[in-house]
N, C-alpha and C. Protein backbone atom coordinates (compact mmCIF):
# COMPACT_ATOMS: atom_id res chain seq x y z
N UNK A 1 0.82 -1.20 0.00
CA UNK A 1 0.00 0.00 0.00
C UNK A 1 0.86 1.25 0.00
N UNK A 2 1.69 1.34 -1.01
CA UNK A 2 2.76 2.42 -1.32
C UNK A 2 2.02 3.97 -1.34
N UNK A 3 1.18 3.76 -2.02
CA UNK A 3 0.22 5.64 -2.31
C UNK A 3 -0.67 5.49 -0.99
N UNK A 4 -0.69 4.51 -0.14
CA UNK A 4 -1.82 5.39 1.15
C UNK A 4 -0.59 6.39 1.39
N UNK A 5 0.61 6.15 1.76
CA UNK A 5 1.59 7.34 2.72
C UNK A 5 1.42 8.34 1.42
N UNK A 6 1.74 7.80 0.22
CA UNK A 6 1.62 9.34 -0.56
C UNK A 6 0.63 10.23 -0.06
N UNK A 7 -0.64 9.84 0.03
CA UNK A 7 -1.81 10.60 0.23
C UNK A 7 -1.69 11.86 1.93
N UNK A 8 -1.07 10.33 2.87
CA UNK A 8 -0.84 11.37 4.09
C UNK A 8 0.29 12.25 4.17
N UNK A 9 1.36 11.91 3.94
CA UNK A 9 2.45 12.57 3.52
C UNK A 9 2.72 13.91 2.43
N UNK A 10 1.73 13.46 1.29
CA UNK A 10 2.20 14.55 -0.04
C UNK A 10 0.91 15.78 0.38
N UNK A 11 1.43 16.51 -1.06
CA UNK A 11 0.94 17.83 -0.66
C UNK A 11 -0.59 17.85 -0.11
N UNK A 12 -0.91 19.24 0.21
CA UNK A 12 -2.29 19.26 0.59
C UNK A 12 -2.97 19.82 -0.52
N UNK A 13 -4.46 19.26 0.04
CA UNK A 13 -5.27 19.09 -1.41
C UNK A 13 -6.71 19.59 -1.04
N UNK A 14 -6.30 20.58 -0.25
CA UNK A 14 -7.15 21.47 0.53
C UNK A 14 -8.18 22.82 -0.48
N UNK A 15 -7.75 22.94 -1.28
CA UNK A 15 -8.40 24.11 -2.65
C UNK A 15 -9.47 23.06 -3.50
N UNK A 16 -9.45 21.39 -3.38
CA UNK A 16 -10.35 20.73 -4.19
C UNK A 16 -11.34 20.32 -3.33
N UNK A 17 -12.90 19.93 -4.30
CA UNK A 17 -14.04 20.03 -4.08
C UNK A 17 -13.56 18.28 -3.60
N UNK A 18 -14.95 18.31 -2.39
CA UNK A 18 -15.01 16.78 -1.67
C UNK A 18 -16.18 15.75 -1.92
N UNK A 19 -16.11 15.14 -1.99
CA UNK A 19 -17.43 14.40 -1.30
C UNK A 19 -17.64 14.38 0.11
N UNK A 20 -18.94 14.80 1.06
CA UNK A 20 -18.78 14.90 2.54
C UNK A 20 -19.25 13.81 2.96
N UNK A 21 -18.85 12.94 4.19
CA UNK A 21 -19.75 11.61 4.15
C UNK A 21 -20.26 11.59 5.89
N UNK A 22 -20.85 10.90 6.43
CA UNK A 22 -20.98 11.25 7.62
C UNK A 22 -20.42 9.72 8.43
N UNK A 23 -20.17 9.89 9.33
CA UNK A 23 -19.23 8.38 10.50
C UNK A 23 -20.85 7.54 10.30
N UNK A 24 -20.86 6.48 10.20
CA UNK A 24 -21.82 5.55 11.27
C UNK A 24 -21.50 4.80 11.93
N UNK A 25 -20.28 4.15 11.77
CA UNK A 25 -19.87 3.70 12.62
C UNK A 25 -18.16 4.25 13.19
N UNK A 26 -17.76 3.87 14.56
CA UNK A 26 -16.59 4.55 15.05
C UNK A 26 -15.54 3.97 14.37
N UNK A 27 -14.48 4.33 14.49
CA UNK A 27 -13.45 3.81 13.84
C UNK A 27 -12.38 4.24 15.17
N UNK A 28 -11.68 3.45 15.72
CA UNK A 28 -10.77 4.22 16.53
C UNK A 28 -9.65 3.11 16.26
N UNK A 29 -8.63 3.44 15.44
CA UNK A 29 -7.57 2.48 15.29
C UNK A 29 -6.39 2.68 16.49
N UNK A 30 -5.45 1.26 16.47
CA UNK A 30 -4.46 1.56 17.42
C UNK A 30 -3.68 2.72 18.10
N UNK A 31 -3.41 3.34 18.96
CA UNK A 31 -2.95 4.30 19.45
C UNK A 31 -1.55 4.55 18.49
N UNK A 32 -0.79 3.54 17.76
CA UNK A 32 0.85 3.74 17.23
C UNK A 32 0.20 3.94 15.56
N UNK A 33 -0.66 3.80 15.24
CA UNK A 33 -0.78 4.05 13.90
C UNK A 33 -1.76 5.51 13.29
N UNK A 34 -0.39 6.33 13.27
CA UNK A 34 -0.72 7.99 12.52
C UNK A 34 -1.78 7.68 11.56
N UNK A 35 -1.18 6.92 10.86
CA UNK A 35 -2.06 7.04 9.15
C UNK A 35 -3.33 6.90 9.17
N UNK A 36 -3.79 6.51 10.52
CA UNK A 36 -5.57 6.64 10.60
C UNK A 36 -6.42 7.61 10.99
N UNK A 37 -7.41 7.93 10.84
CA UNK A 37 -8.13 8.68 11.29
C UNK A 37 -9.16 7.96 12.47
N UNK A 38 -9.33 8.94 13.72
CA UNK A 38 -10.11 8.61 14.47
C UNK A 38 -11.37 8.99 14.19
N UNK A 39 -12.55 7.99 14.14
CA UNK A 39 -13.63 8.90 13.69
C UNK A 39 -14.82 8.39 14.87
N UNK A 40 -15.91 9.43 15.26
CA UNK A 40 -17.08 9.20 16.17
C UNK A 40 -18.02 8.88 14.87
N UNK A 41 -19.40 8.55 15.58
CA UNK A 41 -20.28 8.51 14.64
C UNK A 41 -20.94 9.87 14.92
N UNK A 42 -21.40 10.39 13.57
CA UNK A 42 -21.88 11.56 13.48
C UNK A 42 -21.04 12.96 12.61
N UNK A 43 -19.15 12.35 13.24
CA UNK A 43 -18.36 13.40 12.27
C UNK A 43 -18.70 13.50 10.88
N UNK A 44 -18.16 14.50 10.35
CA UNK A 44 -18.41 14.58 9.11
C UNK A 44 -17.02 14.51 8.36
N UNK A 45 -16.88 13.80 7.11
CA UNK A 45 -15.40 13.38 7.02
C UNK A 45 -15.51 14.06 5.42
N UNK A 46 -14.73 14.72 5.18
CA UNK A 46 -13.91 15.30 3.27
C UNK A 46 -13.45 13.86 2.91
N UNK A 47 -14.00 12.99 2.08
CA UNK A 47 -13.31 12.29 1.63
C UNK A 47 -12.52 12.79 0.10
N UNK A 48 -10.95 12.65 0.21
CA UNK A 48 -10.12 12.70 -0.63
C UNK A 48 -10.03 11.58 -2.05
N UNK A 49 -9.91 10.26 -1.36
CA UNK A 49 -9.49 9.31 -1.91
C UNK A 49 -10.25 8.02 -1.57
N UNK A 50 -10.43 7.21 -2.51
CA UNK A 50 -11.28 6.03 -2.07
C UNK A 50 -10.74 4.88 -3.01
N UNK A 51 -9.86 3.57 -1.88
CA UNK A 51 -9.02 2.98 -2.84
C UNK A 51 -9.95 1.81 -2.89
N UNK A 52 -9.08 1.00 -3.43
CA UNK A 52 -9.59 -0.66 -3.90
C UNK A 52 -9.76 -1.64 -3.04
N UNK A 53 -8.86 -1.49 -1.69
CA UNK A 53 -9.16 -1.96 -0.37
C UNK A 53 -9.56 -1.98 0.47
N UNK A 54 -10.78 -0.91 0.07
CA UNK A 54 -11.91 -0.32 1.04
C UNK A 54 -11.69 0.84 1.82
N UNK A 55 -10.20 0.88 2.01
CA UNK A 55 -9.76 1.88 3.15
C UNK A 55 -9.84 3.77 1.79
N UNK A 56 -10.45 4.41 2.69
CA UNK A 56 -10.76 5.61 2.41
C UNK A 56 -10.07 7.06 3.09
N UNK A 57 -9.37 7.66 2.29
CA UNK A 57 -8.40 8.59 2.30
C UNK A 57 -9.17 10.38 2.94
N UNK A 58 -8.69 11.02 3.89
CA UNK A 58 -9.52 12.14 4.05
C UNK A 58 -9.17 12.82 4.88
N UNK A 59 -9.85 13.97 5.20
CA UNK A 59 -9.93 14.51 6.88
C UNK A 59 -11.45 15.04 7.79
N UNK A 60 -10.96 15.33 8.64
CA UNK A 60 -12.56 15.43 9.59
C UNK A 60 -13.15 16.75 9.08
N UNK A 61 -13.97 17.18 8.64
CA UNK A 61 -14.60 18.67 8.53
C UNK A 61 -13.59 19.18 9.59
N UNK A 62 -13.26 20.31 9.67
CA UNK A 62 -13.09 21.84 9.81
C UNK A 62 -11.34 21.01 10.82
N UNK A 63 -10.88 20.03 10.01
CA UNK A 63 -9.40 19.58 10.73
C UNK A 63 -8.86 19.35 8.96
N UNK A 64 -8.38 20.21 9.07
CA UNK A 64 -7.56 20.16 7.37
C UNK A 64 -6.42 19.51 7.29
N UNK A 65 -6.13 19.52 8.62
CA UNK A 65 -4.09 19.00 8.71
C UNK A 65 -4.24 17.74 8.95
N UNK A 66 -5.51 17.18 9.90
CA UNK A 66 -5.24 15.67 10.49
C UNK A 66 -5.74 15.28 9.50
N UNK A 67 -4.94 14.47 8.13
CA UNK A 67 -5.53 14.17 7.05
C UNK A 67 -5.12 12.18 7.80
N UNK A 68 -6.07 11.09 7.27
CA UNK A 68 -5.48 9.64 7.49
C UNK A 68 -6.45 8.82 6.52
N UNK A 69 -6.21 7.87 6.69
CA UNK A 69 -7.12 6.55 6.06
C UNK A 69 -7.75 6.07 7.12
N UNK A 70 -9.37 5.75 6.88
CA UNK A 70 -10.81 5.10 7.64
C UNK A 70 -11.35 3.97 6.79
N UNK A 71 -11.87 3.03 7.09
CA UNK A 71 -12.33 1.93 6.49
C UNK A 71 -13.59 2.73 6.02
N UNK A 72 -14.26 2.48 4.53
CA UNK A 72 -15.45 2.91 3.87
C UNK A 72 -16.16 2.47 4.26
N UNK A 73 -16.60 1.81 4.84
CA UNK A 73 -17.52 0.80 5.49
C UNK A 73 -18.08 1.58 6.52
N UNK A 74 -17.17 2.52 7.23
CA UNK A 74 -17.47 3.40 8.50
C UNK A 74 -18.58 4.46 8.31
N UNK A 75 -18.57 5.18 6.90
CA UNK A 75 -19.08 6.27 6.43
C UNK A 75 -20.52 6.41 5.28
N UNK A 76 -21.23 7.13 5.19
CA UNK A 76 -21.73 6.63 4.11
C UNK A 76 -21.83 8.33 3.44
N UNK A 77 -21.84 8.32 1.97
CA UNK A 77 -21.88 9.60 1.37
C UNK A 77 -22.96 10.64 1.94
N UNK A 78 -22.69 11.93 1.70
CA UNK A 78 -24.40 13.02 2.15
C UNK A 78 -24.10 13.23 0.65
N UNK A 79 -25.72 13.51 0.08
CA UNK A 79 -26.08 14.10 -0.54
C UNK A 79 -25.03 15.63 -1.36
N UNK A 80 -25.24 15.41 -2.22
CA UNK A 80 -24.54 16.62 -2.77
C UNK A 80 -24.81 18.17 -2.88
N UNK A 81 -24.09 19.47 -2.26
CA UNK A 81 -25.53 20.11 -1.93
C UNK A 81 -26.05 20.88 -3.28
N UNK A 82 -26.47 21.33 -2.93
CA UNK A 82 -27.37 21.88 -3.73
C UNK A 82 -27.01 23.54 -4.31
């Protein structure tokens, strides 16, 4: 999984349009692993990237810097607005 670190590591990609999705379920990965995102149910997550292994690239609404990977499974899309 060579391009998940690209994604957390490389530039920010903060000026492009998202898809917003909302938690349903928590996600709280190991305390030693950065590359994840902690998520509650209810956050609202920018998804960036959405790979082939389910795991989904992003950050939390209004946290631009804590960018990580969340299992897709956790989230489900909102509506696009209007």
């Amino acid at each position: 999984m060579e391009a998940v670190y690209d994604f957390v590591e490389g530039e920010s990609k903060l000026d492009e349009v998202y898809e917003k999705a909302i938690v349903v379920k928590a996600h709280h990965p190991p305390g030693s692993d950065v590359s994840q995102l902690r998520l509650e149910v209810h956050d609202i997550v920018c998804v960036v990237e959405q790979d082939a292994t389910g795991w989904w690239g992003g950050h939390k609404e209004g946290d631009g810097d804590g960018k990580g990977w969340f299992p897709g499974s956790c989230v489900r899309i909102l509506p696009a607005e209007a």
